[in-house]
N, C-alpha and C. Protein backbone atom coordinates (compact mmCIF):
# COMPACT_ATOMS: atom_id res chain seq x y z
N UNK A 1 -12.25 15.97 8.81
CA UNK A 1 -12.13 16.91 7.71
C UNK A 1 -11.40 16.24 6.55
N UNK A 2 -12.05 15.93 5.10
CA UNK A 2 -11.43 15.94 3.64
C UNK A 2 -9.90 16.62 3.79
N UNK A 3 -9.02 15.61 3.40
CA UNK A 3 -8.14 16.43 2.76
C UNK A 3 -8.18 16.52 1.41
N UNK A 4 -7.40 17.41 0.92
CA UNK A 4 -7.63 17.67 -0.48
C UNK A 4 -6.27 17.75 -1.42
N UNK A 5 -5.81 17.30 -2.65
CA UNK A 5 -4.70 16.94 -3.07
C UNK A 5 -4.47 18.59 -3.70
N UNK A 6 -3.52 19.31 -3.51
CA UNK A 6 -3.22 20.98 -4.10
C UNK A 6 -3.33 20.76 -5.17
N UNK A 7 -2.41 19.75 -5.45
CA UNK A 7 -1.82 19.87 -7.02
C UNK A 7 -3.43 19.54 -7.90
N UNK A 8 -4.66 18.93 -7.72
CA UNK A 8 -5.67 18.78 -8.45
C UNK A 8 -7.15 19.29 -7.90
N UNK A 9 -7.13 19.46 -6.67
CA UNK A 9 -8.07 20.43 -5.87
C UNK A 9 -8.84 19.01 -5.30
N UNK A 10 -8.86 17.62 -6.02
CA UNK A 10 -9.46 16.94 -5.85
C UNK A 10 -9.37 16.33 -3.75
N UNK A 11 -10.52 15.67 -3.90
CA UNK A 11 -10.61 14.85 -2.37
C UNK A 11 -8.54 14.30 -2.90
N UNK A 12 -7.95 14.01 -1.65
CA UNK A 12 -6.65 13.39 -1.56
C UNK A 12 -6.86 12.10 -1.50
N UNK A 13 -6.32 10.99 -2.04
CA UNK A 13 -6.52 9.45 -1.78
C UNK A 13 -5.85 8.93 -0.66
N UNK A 14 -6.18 8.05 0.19
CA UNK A 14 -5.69 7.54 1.49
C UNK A 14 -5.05 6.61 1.01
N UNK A 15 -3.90 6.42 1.24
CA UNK A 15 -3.15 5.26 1.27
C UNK A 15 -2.42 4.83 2.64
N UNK A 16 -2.62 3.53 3.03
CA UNK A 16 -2.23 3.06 4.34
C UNK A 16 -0.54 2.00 4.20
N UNK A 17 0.16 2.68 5.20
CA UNK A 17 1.83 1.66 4.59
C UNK A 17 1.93 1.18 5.91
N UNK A 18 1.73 -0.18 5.54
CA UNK A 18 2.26 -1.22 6.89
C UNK A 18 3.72 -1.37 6.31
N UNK A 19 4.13 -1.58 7.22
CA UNK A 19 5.72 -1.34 7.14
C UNK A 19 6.05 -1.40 8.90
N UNK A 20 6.86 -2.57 9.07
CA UNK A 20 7.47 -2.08 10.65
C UNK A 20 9.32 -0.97 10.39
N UNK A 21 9.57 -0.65 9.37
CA UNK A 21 10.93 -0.28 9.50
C UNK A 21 10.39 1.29 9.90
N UNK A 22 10.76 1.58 10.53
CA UNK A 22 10.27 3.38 10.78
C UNK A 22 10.83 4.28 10.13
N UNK A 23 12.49 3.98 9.48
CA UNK A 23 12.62 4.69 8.47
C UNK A 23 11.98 4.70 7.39
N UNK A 24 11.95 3.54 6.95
CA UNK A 24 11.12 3.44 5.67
C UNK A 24 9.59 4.29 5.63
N UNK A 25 9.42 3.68 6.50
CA UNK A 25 7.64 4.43 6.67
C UNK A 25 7.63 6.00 6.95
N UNK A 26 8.53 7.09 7.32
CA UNK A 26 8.90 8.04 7.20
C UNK A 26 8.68 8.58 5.90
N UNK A 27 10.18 7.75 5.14
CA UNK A 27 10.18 7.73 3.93
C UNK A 27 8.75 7.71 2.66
N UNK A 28 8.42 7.06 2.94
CA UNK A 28 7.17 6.73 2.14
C UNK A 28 6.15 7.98 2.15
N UNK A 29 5.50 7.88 3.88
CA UNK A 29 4.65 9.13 3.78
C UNK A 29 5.31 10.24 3.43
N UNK A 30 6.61 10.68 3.81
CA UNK A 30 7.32 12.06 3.02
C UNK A 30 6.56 12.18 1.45
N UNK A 31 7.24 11.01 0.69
CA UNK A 31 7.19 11.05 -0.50
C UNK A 31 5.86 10.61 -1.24
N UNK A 32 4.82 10.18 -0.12
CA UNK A 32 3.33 10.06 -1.07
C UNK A 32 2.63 11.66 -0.52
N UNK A 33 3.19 12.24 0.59
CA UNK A 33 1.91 13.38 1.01
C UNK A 33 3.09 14.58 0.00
N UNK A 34 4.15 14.72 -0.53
CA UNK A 34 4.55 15.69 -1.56
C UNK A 34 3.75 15.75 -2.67
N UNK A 35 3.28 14.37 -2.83
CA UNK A 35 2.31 14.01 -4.23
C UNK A 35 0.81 14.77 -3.67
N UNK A 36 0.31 15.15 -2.34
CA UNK A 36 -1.15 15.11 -2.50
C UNK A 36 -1.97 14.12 -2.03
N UNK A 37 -0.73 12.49 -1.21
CA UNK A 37 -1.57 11.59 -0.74
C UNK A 37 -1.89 11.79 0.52
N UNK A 38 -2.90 11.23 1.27
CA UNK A 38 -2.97 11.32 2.49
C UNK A 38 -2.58 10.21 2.68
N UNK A 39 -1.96 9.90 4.50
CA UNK A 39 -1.31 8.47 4.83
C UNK A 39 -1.44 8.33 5.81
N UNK A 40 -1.70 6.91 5.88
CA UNK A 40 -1.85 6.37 7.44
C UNK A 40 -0.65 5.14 7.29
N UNK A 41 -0.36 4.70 8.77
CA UNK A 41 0.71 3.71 8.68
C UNK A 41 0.02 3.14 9.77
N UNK A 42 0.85 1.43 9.64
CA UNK A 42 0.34 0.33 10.64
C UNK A 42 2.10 -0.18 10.31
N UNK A 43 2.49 -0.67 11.81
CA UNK A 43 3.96 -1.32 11.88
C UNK A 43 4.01 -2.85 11.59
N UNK A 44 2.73 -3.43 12.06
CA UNK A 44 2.21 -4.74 11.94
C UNK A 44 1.44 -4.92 11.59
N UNK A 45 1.52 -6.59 10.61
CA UNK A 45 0.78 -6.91 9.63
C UNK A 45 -1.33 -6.72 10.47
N UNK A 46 -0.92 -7.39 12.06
CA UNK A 46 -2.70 -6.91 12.47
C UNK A 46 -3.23 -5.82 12.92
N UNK A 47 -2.13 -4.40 12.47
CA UNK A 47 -2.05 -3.48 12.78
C UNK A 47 -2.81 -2.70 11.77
N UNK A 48 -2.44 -3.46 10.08
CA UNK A 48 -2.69 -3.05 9.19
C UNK A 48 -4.11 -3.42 8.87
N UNK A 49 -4.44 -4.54 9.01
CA UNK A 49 -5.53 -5.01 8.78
C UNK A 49 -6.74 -4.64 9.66
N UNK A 50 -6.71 -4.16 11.10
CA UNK A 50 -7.42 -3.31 11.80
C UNK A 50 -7.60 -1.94 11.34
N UNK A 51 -6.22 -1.09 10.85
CA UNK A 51 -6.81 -0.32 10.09
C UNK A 51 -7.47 0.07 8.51
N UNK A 52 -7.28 -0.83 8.32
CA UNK A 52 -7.54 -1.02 6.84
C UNK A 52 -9.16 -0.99 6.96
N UNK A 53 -9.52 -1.97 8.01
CA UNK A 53 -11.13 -2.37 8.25
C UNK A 53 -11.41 -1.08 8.38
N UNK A 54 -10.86 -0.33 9.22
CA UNK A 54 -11.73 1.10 9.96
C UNK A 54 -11.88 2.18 9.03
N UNK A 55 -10.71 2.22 8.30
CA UNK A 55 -9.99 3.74 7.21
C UNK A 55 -10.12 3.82 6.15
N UNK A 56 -10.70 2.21 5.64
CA UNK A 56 -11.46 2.44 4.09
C UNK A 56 -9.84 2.84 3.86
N UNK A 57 -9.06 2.67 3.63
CA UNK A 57 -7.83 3.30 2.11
C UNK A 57 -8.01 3.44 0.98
N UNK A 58 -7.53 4.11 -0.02
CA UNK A 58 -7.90 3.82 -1.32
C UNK A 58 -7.02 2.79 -2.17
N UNK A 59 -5.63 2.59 -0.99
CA UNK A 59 -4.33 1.80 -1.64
C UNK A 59 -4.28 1.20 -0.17
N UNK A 60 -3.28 -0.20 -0.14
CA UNK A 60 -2.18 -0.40 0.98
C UNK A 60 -0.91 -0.64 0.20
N UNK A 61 0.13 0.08 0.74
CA UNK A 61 1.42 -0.68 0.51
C UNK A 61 1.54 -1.57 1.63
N UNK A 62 1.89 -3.18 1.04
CA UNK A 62 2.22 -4.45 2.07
C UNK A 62 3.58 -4.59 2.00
N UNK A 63 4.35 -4.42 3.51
CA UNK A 63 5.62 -5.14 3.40
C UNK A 63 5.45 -6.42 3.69
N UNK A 64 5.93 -7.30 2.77
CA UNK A 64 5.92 -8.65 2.73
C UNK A 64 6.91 -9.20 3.90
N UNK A 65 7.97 -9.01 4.41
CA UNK A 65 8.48 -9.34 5.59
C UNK A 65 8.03 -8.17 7.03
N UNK A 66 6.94 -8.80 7.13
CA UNK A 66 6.97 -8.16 8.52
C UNK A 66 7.16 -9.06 9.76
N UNK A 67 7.09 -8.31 10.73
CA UNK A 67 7.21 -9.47 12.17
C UNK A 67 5.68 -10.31 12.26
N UNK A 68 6.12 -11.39 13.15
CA UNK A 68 4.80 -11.91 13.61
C UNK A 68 4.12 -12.20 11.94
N UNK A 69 2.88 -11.96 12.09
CA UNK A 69 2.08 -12.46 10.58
C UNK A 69 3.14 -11.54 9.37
N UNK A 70 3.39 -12.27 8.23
CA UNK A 70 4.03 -11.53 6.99
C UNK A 70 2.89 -10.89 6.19
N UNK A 71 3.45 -10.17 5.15
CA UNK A 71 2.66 -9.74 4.24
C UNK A 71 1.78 -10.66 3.69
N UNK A 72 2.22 -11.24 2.67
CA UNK A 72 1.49 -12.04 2.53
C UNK A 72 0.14 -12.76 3.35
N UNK A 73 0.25 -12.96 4.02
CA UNK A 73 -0.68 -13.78 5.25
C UNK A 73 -1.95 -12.64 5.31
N UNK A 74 -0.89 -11.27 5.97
CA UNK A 74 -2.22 -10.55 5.47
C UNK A 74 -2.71 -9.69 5.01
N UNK A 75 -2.36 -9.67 3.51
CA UNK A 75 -3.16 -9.68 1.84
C UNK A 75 -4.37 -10.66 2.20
N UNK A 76 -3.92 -11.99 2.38
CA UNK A 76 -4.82 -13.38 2.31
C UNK A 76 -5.97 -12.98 3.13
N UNK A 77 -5.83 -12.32 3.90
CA UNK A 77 -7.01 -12.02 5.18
C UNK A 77 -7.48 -11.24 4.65
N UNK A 78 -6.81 -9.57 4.35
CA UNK A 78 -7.91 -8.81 3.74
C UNK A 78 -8.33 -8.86 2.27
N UNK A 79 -8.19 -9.78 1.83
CA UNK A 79 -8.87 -10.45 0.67
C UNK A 79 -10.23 -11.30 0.63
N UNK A 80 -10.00 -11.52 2.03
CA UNK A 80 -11.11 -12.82 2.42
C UNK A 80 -12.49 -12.05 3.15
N UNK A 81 -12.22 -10.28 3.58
CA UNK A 81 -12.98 -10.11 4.37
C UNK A 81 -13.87 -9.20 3.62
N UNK A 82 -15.14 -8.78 3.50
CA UNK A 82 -15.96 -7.87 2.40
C UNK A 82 -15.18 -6.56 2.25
N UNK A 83 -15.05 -5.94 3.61
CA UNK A 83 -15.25 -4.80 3.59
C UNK A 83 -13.60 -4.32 3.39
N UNK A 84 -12.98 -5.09 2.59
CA UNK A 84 -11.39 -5.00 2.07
C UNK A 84 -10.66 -5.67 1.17
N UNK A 85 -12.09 -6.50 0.43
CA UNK A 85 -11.71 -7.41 -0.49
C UNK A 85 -11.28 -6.95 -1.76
N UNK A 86 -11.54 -5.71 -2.19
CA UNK A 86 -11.22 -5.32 -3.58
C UNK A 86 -10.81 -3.83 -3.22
N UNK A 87 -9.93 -3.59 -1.72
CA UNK A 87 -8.63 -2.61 -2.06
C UNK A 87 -7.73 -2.69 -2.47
N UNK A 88 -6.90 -2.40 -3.72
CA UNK A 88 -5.92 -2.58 -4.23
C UNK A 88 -4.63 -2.55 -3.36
N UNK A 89 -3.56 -3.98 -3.55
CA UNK A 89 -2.60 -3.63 -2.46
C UNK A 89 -1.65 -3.87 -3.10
N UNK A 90 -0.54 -3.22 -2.78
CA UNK A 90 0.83 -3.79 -3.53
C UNK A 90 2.13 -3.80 -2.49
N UNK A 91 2.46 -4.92 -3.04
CA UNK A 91 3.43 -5.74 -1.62
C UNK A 91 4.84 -4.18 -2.61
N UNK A 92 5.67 -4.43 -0.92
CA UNK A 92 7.04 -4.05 -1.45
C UNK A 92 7.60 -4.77 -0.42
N UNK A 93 8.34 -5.16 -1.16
CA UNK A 93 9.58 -6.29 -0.65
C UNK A 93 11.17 -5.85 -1.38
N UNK A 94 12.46 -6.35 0.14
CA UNK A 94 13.43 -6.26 -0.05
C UNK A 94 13.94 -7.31 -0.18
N UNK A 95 15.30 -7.32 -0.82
CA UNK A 95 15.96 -8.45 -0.95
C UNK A 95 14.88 -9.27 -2.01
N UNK A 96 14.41 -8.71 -2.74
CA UNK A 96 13.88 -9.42 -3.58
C UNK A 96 13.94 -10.75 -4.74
N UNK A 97 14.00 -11.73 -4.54
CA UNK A 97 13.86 -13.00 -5.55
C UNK A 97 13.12 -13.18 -6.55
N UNK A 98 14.10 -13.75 -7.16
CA UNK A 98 13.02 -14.29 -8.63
C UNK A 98 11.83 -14.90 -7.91
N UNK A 99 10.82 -14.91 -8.69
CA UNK A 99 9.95 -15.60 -8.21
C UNK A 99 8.72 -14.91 -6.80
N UNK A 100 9.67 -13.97 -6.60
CA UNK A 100 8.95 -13.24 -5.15
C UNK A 100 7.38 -12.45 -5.83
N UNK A 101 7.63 -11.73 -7.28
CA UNK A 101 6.32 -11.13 -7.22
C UNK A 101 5.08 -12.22 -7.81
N UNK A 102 5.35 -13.12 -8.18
CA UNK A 102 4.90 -14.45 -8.54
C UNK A 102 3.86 -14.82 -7.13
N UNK A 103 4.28 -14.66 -6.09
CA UNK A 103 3.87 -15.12 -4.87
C UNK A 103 3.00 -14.09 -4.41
N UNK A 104 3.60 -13.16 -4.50
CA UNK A 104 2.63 -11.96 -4.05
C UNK A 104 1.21 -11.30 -5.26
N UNK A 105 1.14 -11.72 -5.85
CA UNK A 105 0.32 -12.18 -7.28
C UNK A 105 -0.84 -13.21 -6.62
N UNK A 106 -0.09 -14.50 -6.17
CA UNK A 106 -0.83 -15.00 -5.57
C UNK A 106 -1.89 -15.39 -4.48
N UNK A 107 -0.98 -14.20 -3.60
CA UNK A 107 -1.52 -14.22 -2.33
C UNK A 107 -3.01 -13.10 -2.23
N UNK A 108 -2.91 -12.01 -3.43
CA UNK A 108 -3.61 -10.85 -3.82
C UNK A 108 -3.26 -9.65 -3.83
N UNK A 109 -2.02 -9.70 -4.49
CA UNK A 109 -1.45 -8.18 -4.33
C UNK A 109 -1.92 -7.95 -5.71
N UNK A 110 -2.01 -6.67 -6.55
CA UNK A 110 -2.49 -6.26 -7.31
C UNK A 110 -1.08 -5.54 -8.03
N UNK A 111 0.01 -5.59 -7.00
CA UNK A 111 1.03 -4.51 -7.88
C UNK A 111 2.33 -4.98 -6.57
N UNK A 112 3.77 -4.79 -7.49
CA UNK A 112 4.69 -5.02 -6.63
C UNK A 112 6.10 -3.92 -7.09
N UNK A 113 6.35 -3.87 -5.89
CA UNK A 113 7.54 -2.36 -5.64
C UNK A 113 8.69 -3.07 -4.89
N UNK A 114 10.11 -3.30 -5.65
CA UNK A 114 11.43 -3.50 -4.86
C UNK A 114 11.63 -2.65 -3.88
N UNK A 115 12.00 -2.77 -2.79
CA UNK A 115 12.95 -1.98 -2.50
C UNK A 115 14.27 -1.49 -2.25
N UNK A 116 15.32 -1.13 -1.94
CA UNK A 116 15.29 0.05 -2.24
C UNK A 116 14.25 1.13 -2.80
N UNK A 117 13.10 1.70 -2.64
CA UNK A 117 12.50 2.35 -3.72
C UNK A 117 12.96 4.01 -4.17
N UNK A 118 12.76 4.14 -5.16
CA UNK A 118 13.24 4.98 -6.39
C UNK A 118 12.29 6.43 -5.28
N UNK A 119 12.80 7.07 -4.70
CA UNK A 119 12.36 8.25 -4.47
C UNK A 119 11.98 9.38 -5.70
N UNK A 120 12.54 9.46 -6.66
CA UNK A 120 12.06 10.25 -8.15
C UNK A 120 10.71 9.89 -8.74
N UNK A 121 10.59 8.46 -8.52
CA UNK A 121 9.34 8.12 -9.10
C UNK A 121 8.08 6.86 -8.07
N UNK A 122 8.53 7.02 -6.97
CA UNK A 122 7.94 6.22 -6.06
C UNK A 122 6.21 6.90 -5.91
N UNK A 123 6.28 7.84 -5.69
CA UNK A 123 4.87 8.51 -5.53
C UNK A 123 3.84 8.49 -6.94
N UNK A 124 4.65 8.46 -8.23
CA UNK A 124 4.04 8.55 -9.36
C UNK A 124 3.59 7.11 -10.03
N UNK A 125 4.79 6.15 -9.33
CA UNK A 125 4.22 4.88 -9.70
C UNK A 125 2.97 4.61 -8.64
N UNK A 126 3.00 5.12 -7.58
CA UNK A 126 1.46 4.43 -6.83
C UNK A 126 0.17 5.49 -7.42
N UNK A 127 0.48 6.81 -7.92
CA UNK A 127 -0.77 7.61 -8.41
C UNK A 127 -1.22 6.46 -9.87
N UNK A 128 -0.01 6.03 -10.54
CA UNK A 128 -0.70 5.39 -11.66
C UNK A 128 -1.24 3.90 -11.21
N UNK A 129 -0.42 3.40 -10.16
CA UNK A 129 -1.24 2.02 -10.28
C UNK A 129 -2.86 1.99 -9.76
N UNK A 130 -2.73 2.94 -8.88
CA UNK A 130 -4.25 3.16 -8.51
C UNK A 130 -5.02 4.00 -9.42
N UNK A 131 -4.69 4.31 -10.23
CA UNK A 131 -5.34 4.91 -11.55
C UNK A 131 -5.83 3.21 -12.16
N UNK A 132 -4.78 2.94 -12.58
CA UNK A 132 -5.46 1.70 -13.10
C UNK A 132 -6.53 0.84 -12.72
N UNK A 133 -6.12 0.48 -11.31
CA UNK A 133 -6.95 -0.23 -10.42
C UNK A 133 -8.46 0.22 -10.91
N UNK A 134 -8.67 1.33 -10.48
CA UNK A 134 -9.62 2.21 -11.13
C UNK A 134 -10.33 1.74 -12.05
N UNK A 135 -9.30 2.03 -13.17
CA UNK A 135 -10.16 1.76 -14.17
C UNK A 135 -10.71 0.02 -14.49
N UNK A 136 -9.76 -0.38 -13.56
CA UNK A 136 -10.16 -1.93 -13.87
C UNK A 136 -11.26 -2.43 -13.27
N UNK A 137 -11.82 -1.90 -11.87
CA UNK A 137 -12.92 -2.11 -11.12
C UNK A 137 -13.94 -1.20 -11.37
N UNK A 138 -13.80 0.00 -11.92
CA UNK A 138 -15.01 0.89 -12.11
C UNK A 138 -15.57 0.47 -13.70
C-alpha cells in the first residue's frame, strides 16, 4: 500500500538511512516521517545497498563511517550498478574535516549533512535537496 505525505496528499517519498548508530537512525526516521517521508533503514553499508536494489528509494542518507564497508565504498557500488545509479545520495558524516565533503563529492554523493544534525531543519533540508535532484535529472 502507497503511503501518502498529509501535509500534500501527494504519493510520500522513500528515503532509505543506512546508519549503524540506532540512535541516530531513530532520530532521523522520527524527523523525516513528521515531514510526510516514508523510511526504510539498513545498519550496514551491504545492508543498504541490498536494499536500495529492492526499494527503489527516492533518497539514501550514507553514513560515511560505517562498520565493515564505509560509506563511501558504498556510494561507489551503487553508482556503478543500473538500477541505483542516479539515486540521489547524501553522505552524513561526524567529526567532520575539511576536505571530507570534497571526498564524498567524489565518491557520488550528490549532497552532504554534518552531524550533529539540526533537528529544526533536518527534514526540510532533505525535502529540498531532493527537490533539486529533481529538477536536475528530470
Amino acid at each position: 500500500m502507497e503511503q501518502h505525505n498529509p501535509k500534500t496528499g501527494s504519493a510520500a517519498l522513500r528515503i532509505l538511512i543506512v546508519e549503524d548508530d540506532v540512535l541516530n537512525t531513530k532520530l532521523f526516521r522520527r524527523l523525516l516521517q513528521l515531514e510526510g517521508f516514508e523510511t526504510l533503514a539498513a545498519g550496514t553499508a551491504e545492508a543498504g545497498i541490498a536494499l536500495a536494489i529492492k526499494a527503489q528509494p527516492d533518497c539514501i542518507l550514507m553514513d560515511i563511517q560505517l562498520p565493515g564497508m564505509d560509506g563511501l565504498e558504498a556510494t561507489r557500488r551503487l553508482r556503478g550498478l543500473p538500477k541505483t545509479a542516479d539515486i540521489p545520495i547524501i553522505a552524513l558524516a561526524a567529526h567532520a574535516m575539511v576536505g571530507d565533503d570534497h571526498l564524498t563529492y567524489e565518491a557520488g554523493c550528490r549532497g552532504y549533512i554534518s552531524k550533529p544534525v539540526d533537528p529544526r531543519t533536518f527534514a526540510d533540508s532533505i525535502g529540498k535537496f531532493i527537490a533539486g535532484a529533481t529538477k536536475r535529472n528530470g
